[in-house]
C-alpha atoms as a PDB file:
ATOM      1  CA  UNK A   1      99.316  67.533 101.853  1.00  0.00           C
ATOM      2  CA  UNK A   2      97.478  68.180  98.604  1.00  0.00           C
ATOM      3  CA  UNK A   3      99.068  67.678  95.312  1.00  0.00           C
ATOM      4  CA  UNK A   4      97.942  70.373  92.925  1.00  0.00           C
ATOM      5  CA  UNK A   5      97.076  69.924  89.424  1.00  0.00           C
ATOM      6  CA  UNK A   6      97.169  72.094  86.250  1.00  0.00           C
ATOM      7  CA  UNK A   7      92.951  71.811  85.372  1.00  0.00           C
ATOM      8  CA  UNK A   8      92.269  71.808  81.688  1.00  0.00           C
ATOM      9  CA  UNK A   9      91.192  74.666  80.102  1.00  0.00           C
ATOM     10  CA  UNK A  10      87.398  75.004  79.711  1.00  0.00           C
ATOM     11  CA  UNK A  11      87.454  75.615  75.850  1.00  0.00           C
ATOM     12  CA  UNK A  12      89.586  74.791  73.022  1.00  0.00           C
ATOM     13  CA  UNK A  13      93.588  76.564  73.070  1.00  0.00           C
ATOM     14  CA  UNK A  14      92.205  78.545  69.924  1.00  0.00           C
ATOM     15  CA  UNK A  15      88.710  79.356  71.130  1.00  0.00           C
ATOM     16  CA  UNK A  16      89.714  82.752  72.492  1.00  0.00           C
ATOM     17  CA  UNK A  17      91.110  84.108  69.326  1.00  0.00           C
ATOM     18  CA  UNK A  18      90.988  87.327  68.052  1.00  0.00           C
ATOM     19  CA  UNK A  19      91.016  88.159  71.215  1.00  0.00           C
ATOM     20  CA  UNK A  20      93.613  86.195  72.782  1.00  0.00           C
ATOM     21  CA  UNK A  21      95.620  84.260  70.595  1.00  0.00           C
ATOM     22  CA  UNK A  22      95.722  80.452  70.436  1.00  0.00           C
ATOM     23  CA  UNK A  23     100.051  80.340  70.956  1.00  0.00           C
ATOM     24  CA  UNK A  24      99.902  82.596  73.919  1.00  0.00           C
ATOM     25  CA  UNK A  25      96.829  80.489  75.843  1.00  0.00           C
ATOM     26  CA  UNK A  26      99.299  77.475  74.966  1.00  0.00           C
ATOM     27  CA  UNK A  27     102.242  79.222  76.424  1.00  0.00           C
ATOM     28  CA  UNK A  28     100.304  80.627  79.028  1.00  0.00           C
ATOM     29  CA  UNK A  29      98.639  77.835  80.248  1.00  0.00           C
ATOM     30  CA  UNK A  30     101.128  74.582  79.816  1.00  0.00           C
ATOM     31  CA  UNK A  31     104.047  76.312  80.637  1.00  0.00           C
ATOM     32  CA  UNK A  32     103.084  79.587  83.376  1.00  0.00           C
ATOM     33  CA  UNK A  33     100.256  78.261  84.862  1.00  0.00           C
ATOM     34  CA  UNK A  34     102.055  74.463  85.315  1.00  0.00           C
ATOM     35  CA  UNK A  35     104.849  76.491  86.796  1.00  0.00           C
ATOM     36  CA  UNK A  36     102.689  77.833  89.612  1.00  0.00           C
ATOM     37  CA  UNK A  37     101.526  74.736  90.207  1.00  0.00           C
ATOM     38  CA  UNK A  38     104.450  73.326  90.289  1.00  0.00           C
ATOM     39  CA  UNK A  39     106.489  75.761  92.556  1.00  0.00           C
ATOM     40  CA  UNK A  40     103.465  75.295  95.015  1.00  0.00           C
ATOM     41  CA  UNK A  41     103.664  71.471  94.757  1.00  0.00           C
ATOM     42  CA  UNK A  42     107.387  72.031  95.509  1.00  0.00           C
ATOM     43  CA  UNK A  43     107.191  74.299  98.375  1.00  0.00           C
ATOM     44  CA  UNK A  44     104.462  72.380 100.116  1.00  0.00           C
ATOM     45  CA  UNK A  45     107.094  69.947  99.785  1.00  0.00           C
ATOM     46  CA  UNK A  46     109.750  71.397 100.971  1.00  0.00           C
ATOM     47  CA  UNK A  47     107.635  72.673 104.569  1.00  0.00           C
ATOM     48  CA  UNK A  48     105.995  69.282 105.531  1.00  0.00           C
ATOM     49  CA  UNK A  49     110.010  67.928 105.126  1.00  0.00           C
ATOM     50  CA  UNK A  50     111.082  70.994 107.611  1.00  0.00           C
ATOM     51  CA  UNK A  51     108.496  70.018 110.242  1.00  0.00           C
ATOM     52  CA  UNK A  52     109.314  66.291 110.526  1.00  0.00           C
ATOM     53  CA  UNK A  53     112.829  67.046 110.119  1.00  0.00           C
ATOM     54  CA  UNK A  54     112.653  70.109 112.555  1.00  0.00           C
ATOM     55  CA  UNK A  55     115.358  72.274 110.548  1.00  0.00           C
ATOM     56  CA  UNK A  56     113.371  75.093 109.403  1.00  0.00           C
ATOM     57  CA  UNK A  57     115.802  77.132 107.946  1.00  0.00           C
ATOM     58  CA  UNK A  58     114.339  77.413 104.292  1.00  0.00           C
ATOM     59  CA  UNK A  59     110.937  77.502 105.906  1.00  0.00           C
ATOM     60  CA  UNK A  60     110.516  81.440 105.345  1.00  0.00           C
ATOM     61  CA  UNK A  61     111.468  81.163 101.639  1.00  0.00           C
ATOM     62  CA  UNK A  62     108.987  78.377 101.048  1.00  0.00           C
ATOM     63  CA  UNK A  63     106.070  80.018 102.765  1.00  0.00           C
ATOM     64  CA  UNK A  64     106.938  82.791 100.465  1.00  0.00           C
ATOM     65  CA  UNK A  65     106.872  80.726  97.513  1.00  0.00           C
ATOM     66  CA  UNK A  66     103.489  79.231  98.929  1.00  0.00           C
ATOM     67  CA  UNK A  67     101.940  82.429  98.787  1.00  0.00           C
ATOM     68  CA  UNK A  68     103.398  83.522  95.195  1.00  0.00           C
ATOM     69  CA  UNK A  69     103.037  80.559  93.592  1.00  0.00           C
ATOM     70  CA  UNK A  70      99.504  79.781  95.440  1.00  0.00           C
ATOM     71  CA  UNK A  71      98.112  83.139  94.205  1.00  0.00           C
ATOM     72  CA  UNK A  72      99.486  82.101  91.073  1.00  0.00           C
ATOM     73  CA  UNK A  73      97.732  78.861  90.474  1.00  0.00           C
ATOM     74  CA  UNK A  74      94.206  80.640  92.125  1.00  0.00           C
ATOM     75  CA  UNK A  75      93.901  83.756  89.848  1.00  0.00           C
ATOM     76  CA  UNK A  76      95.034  81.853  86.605  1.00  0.00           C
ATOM     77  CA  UNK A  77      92.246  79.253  87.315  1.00  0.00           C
ATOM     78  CA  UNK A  78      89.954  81.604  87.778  1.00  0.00           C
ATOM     79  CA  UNK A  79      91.369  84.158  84.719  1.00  0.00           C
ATOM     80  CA  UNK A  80      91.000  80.763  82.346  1.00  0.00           C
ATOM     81  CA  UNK A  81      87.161  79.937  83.737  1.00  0.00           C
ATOM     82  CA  UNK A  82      85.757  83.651  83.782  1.00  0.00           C
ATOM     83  CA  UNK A  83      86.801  83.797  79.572  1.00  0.00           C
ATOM     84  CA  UNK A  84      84.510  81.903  77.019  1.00  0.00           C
ATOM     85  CA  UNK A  85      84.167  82.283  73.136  1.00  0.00           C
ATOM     86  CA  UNK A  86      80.571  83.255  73.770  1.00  0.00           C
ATOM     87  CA  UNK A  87      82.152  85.787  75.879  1.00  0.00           C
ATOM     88  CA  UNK A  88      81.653  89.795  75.996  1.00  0.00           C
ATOM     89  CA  UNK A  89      78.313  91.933  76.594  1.00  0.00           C
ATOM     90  CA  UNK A  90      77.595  93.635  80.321  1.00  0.00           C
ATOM     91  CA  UNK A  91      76.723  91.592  83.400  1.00  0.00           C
ATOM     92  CA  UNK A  92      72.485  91.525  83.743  1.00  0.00           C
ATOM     93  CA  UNK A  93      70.222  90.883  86.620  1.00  0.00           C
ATOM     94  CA  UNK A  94      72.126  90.917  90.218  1.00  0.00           C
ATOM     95  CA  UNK A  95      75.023  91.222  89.254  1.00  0.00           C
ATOM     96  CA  UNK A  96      74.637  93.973  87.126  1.00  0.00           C
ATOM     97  CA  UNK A  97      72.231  95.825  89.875  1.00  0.00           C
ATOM     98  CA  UNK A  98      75.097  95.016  92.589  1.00  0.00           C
ATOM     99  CA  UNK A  99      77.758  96.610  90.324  1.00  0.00           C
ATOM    100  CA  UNK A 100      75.616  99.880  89.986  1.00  0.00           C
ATOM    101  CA  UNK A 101      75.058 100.485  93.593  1.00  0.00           C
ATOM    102  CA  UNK A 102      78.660  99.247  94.400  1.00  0.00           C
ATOM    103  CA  UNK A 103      80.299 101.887  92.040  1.00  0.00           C
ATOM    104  CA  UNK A 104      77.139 104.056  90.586  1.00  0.00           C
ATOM    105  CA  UNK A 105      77.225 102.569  87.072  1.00  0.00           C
ATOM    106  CA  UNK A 106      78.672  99.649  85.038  1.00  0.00           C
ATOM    107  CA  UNK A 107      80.804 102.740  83.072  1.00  0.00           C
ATOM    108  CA  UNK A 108      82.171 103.990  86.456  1.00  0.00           C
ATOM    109  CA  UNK A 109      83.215  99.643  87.606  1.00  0.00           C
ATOM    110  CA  UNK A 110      84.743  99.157  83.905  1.00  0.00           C
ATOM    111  CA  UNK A 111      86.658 102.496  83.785  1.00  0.00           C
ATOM    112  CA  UNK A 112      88.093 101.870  87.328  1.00  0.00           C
ATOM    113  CA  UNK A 113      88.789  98.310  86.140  1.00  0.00           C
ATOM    114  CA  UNK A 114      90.458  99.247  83.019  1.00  0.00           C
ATOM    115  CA  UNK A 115      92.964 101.822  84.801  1.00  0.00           C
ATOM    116  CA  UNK A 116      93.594  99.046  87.570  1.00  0.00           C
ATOM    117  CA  UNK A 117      94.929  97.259  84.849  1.00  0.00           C
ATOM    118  CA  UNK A 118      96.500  99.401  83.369  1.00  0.00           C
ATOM    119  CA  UNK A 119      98.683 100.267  86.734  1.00  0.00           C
ATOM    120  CA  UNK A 120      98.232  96.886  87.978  1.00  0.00           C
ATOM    121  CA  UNK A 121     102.082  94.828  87.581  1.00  0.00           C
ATOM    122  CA  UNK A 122      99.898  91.279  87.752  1.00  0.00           C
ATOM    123  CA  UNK A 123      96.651  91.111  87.935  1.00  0.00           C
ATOM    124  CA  UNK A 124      93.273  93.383  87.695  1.00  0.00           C
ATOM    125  CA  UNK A 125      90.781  91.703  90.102  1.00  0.00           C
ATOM    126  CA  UNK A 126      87.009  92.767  91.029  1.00  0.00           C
ATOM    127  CA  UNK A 127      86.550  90.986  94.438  1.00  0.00           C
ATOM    128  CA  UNK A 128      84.015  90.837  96.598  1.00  0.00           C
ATOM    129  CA  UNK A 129      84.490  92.411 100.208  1.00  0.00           C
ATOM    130  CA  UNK A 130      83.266  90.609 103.306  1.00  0.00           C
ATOM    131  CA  UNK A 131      83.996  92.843 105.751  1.00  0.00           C
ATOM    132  CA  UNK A 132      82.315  96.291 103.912  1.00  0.00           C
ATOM    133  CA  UNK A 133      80.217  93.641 101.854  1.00  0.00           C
ATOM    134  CA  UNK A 134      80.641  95.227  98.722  1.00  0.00           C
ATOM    135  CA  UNK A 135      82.537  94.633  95.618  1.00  0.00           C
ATOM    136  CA  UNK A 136      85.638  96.410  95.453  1.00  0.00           C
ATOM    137  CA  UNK A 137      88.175  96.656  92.339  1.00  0.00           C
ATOM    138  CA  UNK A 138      92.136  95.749  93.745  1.00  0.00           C
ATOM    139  CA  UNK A 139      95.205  96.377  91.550  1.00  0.00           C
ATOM    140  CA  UNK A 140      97.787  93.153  92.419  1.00  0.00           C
ATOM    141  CA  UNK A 141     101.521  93.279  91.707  1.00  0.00           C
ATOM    142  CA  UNK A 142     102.793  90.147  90.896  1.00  0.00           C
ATOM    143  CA  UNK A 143     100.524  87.588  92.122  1.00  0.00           C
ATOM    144  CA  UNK A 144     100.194  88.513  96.197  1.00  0.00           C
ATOM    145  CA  UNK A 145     100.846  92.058  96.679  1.00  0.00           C
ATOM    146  CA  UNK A 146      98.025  94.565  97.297  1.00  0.00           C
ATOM    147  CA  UNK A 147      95.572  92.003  97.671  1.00  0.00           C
ATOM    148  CA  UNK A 148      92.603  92.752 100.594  1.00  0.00           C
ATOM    149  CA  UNK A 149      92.465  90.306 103.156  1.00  0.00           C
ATOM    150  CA  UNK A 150      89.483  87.632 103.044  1.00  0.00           C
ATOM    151  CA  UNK A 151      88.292  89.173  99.961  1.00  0.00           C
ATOM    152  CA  UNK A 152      86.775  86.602  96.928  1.00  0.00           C
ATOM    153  CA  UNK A 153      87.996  87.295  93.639  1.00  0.00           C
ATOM    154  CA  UNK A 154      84.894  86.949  91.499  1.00  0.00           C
ATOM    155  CA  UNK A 155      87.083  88.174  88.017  1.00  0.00           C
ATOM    156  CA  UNK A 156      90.053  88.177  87.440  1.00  0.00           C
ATOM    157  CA  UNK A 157      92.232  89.827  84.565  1.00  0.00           C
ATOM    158  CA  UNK A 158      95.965  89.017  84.118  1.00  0.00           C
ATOM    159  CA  UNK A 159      98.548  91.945  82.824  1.00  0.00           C
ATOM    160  CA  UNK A 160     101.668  90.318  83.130  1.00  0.00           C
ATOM    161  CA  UNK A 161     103.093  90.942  79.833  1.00  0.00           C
ATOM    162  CA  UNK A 162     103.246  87.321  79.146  1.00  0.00           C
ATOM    163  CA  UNK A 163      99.407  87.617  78.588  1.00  0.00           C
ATOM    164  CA  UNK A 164      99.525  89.783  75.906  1.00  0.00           C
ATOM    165  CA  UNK A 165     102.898  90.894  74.519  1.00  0.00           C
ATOM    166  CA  UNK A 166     103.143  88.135  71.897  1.00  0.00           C
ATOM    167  CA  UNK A 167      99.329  89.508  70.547  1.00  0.00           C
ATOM    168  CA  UNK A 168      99.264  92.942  71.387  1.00  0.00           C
ATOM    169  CA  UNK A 169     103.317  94.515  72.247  1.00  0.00           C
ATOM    170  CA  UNK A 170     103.385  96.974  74.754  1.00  0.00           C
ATOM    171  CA  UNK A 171      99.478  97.720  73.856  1.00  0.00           C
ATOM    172  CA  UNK A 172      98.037  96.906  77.029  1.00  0.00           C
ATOM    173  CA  UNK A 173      94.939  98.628  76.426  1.00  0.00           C
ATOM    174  CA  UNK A 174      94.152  97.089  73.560  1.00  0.00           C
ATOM    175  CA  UNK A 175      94.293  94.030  74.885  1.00  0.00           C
ATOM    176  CA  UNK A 176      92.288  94.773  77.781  1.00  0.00           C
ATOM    177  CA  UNK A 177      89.327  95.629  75.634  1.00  0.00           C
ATOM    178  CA  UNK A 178      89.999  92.472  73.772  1.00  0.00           C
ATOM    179  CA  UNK A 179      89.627  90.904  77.188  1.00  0.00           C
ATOM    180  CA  UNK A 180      86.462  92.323  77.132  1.00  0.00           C
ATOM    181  CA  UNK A 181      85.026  90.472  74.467  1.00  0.00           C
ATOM    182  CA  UNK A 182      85.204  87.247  76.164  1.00  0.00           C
ATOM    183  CA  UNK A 183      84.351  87.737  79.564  1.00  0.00           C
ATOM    184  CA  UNK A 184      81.829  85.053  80.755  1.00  0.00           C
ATOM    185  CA  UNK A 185      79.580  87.224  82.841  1.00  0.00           C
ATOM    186  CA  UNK A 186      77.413  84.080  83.610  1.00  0.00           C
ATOM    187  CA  UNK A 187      80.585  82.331  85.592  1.00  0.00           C
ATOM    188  CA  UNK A 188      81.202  85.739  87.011  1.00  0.00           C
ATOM    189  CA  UNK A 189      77.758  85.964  88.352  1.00  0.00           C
ATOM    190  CA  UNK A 190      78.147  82.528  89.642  1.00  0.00           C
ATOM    191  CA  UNK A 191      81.414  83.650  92.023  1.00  0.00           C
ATOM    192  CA  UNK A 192      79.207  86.477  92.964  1.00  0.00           C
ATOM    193  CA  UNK A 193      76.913  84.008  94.232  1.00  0.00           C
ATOM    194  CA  UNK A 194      78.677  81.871  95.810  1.00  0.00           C
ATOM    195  CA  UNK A 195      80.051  84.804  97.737  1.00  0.00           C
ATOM    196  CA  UNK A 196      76.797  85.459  99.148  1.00  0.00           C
ATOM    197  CA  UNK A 197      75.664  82.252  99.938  1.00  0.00           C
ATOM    198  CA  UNK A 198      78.827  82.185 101.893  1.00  0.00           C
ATOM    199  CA  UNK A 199      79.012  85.940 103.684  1.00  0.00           C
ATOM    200  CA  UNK A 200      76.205  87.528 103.326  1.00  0.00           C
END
């Protein structure tokens, strides 16, 4: 059984600031993110003690929190790698070409991302889609729910309101486009290629 570990954050707690403000990446990522890891930690736990025991009557509740808290621990170590203070600006090259004939123009991907955010009650993800082979924007409630089976999250943006209700209120837009400004389209690229060194 793996244990899971919280990974450091890539950058400094403050580094994200205006856009994201040094107490909620502290919050955010000691406390939430540890959480995840630690409910996963906890329900791997709990399963490999059902099967040697053979009493698997909390089995379905920990599977369930293997998938929430699972999802939960992916996405945020993905949401904390795809930011960077040198953040912002449009993908280029591949990326940028695959996002134009995936969804017609980098105005038409961002507008659909922004409203799957905006509807979204966890996370705003641009994925990449084995089966069609094609990128593909996916709103996700809570951490698990809407997702599209054997798809690759290549960004990921979170809209729980502990991301941004500390910075921003109930201003979810605004901190969307303050998202925005520190996306690290260089790591996104580099999920993108991965995903087609892998599928494609």
């Amino acid at each position: 059984m793996t244990d899971h570990e919280l990974p450091p954050l890539p950058y400094e707690y403050d580094a994200l600031e205006p856009a994201i403000s040094e107490q909620v990446v502290t919050w955010h990522h000691d406390t939430h993110h540890q959480g995840y890891v630690d409910g996963l930690n906890s329900a791997e736990a709990e399963l490999a003690e059902n099967r040697e025991s053979g009493e698997f009557g909390s089995t379905p509740g920990a599977l369930s929190n293997v998938t929430h808290n699972g999802c939960g621990h992916y996405l945020h170590t993905l949401f904390w790698e795809n930011m960077s203070p040198d953040g912002g600006g449009e993908p280029e090259g591949e990326l940028a070409d695959r996002i134009e004939e995936d969804f017609g123009s980098y105005e038409g991907w961002k507008g659909e991302f922004e409203a799957a955010a905006g509807a979204a009650g966890g996370w705003a993800l641009l994925v990449y889609d084995p089966v069609s082979k094609q990128l593909r924007n996916v709103a996700v409630d809570k951490h698990d729910q809407g997702a599209l089976w054997g798809a690759h999250p290549i960004l990921a943006c979170d809209v729980w309101e502990h991301s941004y209700y500390y910075d921003y209120g109930p201003d979810r837009g605004s901190f969307i486009e303050g998202f925005f400004d520190v996306v690290d389209w260089d790591k996104v690229d580099e999920e993108y290629q991965k995903c087609l060194g892998h599928f494609e």
